[in-house]
PDB file of N, CA and C in Angstrom:
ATOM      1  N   UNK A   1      -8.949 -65.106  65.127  1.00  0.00           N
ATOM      2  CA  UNK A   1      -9.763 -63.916  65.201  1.00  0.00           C
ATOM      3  C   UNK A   1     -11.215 -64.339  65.358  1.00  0.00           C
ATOM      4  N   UNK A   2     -11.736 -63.706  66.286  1.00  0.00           N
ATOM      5  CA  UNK A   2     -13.303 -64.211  66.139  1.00  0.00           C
ATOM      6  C   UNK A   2     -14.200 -63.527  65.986  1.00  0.00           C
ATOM      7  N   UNK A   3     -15.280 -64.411  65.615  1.00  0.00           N
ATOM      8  CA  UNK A   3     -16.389 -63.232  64.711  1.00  0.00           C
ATOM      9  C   UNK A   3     -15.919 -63.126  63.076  1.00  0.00           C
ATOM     10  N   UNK A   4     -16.966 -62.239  62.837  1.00  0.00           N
ATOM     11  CA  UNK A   4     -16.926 -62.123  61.629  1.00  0.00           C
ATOM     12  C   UNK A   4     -15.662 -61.334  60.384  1.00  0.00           C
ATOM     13  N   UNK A   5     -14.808 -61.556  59.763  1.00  0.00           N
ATOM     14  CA  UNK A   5     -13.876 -60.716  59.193  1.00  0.00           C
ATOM     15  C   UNK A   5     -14.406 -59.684  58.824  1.00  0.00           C
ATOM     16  N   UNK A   6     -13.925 -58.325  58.918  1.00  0.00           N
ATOM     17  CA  UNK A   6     -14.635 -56.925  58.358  1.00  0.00           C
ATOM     18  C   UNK A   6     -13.365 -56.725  57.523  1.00  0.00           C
ATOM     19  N   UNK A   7     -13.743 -55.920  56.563  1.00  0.00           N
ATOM     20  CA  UNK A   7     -12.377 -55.756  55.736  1.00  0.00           C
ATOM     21  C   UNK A   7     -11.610 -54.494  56.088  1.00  0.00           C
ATOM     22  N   UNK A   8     -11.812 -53.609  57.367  1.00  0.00           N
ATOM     23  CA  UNK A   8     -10.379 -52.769  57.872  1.00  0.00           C
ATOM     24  C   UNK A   8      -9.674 -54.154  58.620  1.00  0.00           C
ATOM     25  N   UNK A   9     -10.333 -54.984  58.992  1.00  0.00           N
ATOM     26  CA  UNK A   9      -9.514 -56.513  59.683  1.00  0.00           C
ATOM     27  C   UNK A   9      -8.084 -56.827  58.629  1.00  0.00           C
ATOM     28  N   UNK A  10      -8.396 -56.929  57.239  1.00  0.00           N
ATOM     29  CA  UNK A  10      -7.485 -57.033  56.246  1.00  0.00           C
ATOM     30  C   UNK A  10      -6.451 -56.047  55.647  1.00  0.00           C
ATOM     31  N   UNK A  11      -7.603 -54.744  55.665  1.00  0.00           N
ATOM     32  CA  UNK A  11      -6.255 -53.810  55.503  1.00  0.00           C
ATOM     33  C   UNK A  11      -5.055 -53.818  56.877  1.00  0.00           C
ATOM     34  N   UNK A  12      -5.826 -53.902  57.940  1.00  0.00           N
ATOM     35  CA  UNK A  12      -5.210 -53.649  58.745  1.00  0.00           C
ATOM     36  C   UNK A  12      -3.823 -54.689  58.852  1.00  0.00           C
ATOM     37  N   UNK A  13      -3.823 -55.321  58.389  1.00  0.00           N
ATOM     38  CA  UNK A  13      -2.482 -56.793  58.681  1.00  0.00           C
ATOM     39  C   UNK A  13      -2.092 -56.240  57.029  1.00  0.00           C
ATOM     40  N   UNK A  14      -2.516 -55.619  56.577  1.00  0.00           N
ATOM     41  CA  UNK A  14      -1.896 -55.434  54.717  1.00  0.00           C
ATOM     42  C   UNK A  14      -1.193 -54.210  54.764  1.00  0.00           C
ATOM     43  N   UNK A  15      -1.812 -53.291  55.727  1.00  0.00           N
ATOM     44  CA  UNK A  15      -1.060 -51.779  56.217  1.00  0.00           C
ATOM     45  C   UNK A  15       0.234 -51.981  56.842  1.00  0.00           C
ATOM     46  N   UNK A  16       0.478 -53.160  57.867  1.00  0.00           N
ATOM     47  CA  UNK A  16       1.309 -53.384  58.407  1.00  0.00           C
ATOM     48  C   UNK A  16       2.488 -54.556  57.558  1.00  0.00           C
ATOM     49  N   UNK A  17       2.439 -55.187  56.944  1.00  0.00           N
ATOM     50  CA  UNK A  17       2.754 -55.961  56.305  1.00  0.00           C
ATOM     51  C   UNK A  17       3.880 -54.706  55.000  1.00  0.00           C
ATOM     52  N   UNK A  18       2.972 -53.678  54.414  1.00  0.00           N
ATOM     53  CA  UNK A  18       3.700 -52.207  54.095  1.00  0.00           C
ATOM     54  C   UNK A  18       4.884 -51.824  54.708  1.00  0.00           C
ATOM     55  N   UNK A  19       4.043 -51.665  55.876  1.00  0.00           N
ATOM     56  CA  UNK A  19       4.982 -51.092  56.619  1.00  0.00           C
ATOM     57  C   UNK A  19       6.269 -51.899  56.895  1.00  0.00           C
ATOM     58  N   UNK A  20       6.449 -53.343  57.223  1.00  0.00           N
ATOM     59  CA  UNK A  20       6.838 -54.282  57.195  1.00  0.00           C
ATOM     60  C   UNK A  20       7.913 -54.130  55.999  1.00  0.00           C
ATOM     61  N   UNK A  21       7.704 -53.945  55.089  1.00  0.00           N
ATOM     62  CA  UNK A  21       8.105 -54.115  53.546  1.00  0.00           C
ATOM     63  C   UNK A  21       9.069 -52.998  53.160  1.00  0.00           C
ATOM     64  N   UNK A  22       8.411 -51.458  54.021  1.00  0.00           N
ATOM     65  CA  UNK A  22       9.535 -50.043  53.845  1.00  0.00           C
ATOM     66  C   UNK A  22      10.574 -50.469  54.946  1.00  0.00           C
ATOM     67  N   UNK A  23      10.164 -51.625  55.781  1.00  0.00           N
ATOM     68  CA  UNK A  23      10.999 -51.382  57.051  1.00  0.00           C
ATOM     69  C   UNK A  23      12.040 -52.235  56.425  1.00  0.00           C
ATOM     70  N   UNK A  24      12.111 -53.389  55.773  1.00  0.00           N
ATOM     71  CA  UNK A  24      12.821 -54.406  55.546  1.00  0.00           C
ATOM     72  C   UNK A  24      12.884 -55.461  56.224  1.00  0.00           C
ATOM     73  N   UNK A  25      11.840 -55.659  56.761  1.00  0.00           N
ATOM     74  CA  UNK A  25      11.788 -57.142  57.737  1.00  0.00           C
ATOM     75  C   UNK A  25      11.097 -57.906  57.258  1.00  0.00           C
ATOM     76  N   UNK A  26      11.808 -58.506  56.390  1.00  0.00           N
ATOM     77  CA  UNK A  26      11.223 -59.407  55.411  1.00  0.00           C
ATOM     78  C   UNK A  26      10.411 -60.959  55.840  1.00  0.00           C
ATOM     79  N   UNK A  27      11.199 -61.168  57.181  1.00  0.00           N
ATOM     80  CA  UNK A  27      10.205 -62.134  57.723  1.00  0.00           C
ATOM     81  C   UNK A  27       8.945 -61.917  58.316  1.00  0.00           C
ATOM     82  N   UNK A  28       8.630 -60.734  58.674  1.00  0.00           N
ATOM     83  CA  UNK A  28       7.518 -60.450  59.160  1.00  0.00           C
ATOM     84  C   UNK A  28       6.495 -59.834  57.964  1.00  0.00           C
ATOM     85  N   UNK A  29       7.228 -59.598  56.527  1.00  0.00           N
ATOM     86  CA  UNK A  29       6.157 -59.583  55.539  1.00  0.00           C
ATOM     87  C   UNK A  29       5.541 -60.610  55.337  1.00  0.00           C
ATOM     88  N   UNK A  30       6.402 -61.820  55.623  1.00  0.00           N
ATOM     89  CA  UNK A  30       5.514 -63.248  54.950  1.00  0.00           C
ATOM     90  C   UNK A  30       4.685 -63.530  55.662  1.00  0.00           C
ATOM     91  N   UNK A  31       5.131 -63.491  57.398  1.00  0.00           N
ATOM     92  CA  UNK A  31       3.934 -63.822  58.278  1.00  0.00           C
ATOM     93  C   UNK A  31       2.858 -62.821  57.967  1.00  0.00           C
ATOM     94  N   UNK A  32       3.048 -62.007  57.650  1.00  0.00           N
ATOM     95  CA  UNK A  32       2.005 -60.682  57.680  1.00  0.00           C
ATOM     96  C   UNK A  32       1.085 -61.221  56.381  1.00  0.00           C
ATOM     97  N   UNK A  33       1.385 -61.630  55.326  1.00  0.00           N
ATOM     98  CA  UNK A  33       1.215 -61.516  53.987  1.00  0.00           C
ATOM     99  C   UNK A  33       0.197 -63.267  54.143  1.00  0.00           C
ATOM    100  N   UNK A  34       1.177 -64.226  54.989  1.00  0.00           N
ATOM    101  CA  UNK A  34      -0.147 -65.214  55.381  1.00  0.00           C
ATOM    102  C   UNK A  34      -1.304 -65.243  55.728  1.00  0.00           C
ATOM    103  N   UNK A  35      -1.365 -64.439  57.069  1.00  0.00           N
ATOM    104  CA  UNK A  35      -2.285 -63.715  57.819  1.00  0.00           C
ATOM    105  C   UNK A  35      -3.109 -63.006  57.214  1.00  0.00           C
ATOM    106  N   UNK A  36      -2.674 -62.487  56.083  1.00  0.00           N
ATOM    107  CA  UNK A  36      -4.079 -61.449  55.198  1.00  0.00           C
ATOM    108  C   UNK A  36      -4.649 -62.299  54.428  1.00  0.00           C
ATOM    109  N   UNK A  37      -3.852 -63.048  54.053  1.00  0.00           N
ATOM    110  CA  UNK A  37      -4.278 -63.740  52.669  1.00  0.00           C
ATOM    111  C   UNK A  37      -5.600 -64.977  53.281  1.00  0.00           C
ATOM    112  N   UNK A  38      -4.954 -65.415  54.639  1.00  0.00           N
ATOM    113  CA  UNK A  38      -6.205 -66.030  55.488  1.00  0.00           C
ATOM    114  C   UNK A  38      -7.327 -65.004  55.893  1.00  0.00           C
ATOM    115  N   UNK A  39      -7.373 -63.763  56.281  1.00  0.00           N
ATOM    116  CA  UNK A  39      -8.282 -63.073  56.180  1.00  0.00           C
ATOM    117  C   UNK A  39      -9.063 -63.052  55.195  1.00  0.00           C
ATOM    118  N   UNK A  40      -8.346 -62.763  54.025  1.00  0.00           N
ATOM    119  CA  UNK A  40      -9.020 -62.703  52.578  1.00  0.00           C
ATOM    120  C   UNK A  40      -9.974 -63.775  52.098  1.00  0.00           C
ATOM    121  N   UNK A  41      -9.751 -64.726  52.516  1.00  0.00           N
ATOM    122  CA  UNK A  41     -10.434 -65.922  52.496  1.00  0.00           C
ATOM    123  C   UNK A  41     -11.628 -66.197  53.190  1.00  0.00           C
ATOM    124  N   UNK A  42     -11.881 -65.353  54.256  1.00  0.00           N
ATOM    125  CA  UNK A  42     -13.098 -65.058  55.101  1.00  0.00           C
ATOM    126  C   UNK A  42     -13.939 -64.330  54.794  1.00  0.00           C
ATOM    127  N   UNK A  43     -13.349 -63.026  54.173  1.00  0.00           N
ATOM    128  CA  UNK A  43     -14.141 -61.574  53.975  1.00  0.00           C
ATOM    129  C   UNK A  43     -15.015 -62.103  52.881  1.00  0.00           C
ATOM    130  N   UNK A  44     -16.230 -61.518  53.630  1.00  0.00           N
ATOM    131  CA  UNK A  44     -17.439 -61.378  52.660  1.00  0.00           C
ATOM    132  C   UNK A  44     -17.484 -60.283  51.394  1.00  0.00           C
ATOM    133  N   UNK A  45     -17.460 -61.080  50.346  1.00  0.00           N
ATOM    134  CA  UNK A  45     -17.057 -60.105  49.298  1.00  0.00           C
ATOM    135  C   UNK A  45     -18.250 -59.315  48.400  1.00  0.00           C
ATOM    136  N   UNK A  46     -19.236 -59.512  49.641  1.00  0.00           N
ATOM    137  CA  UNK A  46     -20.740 -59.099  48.645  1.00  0.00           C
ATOM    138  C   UNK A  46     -20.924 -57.971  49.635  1.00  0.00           C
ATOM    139  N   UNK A  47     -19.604 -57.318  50.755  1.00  0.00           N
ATOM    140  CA  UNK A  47     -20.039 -56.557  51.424  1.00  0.00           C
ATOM    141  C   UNK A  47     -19.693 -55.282  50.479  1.00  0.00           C
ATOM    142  N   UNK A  48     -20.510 -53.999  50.688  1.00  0.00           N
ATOM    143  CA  UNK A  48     -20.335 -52.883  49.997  1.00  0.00           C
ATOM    144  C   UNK A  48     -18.774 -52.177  49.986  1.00  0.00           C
ATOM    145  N   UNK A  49     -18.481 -52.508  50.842  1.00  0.00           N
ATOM    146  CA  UNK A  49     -16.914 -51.623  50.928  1.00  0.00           C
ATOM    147  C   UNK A  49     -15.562 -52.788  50.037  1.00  0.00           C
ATOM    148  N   UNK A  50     -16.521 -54.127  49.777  1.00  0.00           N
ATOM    149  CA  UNK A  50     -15.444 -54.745  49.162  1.00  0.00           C
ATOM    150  C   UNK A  50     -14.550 -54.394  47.793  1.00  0.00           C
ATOM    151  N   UNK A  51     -14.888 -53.587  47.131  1.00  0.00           N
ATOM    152  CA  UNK A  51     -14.519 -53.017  45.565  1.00  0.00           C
ATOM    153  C   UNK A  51     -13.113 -52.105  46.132  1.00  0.00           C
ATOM    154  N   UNK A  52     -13.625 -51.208  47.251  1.00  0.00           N
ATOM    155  CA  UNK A  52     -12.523 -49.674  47.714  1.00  0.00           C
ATOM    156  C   UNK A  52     -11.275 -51.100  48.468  1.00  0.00           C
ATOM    157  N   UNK A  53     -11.806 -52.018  49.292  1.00  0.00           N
ATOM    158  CA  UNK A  53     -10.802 -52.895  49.910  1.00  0.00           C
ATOM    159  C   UNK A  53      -9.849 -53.811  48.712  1.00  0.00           C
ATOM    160  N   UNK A  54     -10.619 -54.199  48.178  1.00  0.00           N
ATOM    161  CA  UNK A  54      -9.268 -54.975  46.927  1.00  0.00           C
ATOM    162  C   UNK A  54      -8.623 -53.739  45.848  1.00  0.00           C
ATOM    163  N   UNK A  55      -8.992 -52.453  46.242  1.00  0.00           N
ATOM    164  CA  UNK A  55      -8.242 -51.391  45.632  1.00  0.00           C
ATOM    165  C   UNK A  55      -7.804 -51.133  46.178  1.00  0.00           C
ATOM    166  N   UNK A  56      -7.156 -50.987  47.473  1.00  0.00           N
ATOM    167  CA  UNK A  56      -5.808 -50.726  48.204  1.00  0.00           C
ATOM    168  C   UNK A  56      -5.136 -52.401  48.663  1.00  0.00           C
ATOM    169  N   UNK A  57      -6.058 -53.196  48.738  1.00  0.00           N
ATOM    170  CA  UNK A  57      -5.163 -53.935  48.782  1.00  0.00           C
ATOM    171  C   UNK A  57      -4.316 -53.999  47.491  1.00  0.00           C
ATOM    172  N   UNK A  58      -4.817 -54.190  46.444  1.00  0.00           N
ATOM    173  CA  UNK A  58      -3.774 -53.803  45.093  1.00  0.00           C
ATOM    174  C   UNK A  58      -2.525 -52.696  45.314  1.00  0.00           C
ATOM    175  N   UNK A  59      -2.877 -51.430  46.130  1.00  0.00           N
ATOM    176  CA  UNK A  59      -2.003 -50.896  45.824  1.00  0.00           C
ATOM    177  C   UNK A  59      -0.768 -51.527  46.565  1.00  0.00           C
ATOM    178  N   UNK A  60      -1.518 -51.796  48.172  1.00  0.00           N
ATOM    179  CA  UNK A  60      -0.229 -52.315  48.608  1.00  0.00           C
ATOM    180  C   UNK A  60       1.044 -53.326  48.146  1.00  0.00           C
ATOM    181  N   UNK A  61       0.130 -54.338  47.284  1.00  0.00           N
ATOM    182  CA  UNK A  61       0.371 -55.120  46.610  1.00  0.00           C
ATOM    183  C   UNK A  61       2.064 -54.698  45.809  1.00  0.00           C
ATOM    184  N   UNK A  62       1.546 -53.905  44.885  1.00  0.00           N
ATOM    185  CA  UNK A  62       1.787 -53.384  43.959  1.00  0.00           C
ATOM    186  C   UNK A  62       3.029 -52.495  45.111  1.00  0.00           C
ATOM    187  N   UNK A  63       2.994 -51.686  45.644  1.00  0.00           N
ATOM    188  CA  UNK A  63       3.944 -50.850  46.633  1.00  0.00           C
ATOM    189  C   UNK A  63       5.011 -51.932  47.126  1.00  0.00           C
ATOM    190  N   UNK A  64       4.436 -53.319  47.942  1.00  0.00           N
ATOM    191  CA  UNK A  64       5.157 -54.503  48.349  1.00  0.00           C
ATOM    192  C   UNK A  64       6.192 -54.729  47.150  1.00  0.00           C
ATOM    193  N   UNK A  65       5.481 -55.365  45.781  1.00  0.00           N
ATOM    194  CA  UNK A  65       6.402 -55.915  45.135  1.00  0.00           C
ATOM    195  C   UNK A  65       7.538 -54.699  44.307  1.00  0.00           C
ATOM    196  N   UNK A  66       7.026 -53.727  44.450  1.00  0.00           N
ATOM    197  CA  UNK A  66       8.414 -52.585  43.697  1.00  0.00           C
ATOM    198  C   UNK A  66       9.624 -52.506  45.376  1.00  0.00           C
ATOM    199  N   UNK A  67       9.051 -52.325  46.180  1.00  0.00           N
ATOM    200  CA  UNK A  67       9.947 -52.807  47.504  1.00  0.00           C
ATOM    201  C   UNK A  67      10.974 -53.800  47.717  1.00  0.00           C
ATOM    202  N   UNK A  68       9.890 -55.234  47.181  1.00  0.00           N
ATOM    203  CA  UNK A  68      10.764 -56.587  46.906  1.00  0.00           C
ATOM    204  C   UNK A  68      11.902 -56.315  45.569  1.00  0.00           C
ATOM    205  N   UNK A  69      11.764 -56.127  44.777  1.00  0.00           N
ATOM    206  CA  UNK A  69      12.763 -55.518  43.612  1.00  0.00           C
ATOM    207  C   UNK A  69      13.639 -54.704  43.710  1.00  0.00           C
ATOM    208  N   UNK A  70      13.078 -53.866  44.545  1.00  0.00           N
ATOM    209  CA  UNK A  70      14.987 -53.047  45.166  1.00  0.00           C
ATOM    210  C   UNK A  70      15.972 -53.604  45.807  1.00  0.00           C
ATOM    211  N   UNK A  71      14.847 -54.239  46.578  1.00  0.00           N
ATOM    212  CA  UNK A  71      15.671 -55.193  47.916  1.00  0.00           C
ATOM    213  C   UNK A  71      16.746 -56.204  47.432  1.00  0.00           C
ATOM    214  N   UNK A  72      15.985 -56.606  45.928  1.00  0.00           N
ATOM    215  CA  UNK A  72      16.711 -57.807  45.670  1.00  0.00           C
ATOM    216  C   UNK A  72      17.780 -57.270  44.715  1.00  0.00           C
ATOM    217  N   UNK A  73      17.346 -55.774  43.893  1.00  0.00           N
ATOM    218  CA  UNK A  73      18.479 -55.171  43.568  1.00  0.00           C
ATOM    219  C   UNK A  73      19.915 -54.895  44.111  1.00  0.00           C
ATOM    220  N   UNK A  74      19.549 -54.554  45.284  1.00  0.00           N
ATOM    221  CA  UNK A  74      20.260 -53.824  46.161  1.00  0.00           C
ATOM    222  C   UNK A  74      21.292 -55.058  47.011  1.00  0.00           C
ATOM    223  N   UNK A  75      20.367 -56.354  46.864  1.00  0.00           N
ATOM    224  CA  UNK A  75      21.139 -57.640  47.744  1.00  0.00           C
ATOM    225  C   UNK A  75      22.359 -58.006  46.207  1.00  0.00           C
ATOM    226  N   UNK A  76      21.636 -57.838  44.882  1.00  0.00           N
ATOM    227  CA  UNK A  76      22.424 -58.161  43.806  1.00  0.00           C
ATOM    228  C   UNK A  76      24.268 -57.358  43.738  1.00  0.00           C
ATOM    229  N   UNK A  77      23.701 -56.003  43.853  1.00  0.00           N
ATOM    230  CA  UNK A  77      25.298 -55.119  43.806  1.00  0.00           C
ATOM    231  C   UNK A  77      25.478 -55.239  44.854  1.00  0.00           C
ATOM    232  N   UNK A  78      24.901 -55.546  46.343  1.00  0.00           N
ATOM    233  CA  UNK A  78      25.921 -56.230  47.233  1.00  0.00           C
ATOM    234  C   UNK A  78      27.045 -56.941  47.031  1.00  0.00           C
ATOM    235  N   UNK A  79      26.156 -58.181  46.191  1.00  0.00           N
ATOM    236  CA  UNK A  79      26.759 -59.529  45.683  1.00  0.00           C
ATOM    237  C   UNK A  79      28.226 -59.307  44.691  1.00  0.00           C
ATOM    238  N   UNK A  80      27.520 -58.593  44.077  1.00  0.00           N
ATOM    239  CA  UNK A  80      28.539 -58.299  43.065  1.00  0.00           C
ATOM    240  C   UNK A  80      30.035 -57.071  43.861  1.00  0.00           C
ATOM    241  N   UNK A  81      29.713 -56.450  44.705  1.00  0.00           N
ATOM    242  CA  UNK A  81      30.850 -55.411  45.475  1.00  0.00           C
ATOM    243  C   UNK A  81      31.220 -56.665  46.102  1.00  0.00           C
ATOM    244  N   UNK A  82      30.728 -57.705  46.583  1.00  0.00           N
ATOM    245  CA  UNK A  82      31.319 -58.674  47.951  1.00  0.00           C
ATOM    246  C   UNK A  82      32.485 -59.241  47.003  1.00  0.00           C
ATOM    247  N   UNK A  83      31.792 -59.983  46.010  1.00  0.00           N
ATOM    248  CA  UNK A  83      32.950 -60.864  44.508  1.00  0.00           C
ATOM    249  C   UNK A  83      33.829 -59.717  44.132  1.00  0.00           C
ATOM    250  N   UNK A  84      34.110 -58.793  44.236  1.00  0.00           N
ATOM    251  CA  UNK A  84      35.036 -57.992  43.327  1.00  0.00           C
ATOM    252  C   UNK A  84      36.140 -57.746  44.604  1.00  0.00           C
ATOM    253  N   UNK A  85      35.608 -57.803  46.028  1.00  0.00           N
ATOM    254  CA  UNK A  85      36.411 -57.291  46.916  1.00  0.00           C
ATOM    255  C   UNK A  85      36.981 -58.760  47.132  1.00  0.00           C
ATOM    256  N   UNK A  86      36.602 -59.814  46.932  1.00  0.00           N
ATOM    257  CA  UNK A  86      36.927 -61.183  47.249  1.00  0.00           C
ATOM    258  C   UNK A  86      38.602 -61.472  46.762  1.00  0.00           C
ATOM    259  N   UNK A  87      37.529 -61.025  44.572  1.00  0.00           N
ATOM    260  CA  UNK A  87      38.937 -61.071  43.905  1.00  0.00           C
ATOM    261  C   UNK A  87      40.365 -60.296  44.076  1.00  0.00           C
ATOM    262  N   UNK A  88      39.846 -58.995  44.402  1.00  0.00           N
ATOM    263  CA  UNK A  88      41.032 -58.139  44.691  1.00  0.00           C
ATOM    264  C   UNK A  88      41.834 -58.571  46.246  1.00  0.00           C
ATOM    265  N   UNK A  89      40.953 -59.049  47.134  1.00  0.00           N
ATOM    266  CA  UNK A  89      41.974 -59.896  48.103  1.00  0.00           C
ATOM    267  C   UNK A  89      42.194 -60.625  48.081  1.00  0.00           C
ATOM    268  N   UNK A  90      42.085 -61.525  47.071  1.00  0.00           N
ATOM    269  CA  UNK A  90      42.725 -62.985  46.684  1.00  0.00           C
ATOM    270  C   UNK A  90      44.015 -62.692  45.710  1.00  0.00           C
ATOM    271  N   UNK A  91      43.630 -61.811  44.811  1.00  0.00           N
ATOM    272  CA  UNK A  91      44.636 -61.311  43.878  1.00  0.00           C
ATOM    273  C   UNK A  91      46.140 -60.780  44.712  1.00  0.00           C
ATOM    274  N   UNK A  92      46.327 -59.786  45.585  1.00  0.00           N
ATOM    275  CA  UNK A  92      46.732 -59.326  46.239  1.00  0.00           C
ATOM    276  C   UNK A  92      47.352 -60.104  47.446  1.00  0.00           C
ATOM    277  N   UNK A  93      46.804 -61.645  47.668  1.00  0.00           N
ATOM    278  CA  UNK A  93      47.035 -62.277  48.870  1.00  0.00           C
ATOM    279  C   UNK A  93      48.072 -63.093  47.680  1.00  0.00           C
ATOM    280  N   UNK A  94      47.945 -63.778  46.682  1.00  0.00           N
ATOM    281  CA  UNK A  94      48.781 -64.233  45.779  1.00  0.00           C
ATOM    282  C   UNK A  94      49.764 -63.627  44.815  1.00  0.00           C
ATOM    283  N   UNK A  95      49.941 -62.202  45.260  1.00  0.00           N
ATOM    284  CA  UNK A  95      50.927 -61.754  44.821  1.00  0.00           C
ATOM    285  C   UNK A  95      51.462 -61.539  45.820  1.00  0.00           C
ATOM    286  N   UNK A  96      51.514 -61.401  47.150  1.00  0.00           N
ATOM    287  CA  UNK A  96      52.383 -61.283  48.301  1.00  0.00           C
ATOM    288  C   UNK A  96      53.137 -62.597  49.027  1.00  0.00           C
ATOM    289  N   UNK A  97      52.247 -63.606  48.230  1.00  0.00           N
ATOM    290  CA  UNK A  97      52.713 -64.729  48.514  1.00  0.00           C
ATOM    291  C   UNK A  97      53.973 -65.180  47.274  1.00  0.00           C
ATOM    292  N   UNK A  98      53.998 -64.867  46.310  1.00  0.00           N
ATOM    293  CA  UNK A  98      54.686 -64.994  45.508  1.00  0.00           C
ATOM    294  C   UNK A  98      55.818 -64.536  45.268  1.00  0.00           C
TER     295      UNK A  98
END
């Protein structure tokens, strides 16, 4: 990016990175989530709008990781319906064999 970082530069890859996050494309949160975090590292933080910018970036933050926690909820009772359907066709494959 060239020139100077402005901080809609950051929301803007942190908005999408959201969006990223409701969508479930979890690889494009991390690239997204690199990309800001290198922004973040640029932005001048003595600029006036910096206080309102690390307050939505928080929220997103905060929105991202209750996102990540379902996801991983939701991958968990996967896990657990996949093992129960495993056992019951293993169970069932060894009683027909028997």
């Amino acid at each position: 990016m060239a020139g100077a970082v402005e901080p809609g530069d950051v929301l803007d890859v942190s908005a999408h990175m959201l969006a990223s996050a409701r969508a479930g494309a979890w690889d494009q949160v991390t690239t997204q989530s690199a990309e800001r975090d290198r922004l973040l590292r640029l932005l001048p933080l003595a600029d006036a709008s910096a206080a309102e910018t690390m307050k939505t970036l928080l929220a997103h933050n905060e929105e991202v990781k209750s996102l990540v926690a379902k996801a991983r909820d939701d991958l968990g009772e996967a896990l657990g319906q996949h093992r129960h359907s495993h056992r019951a066709l293993n169970a069932y494959w060894h009683a027909a064999i028997d």
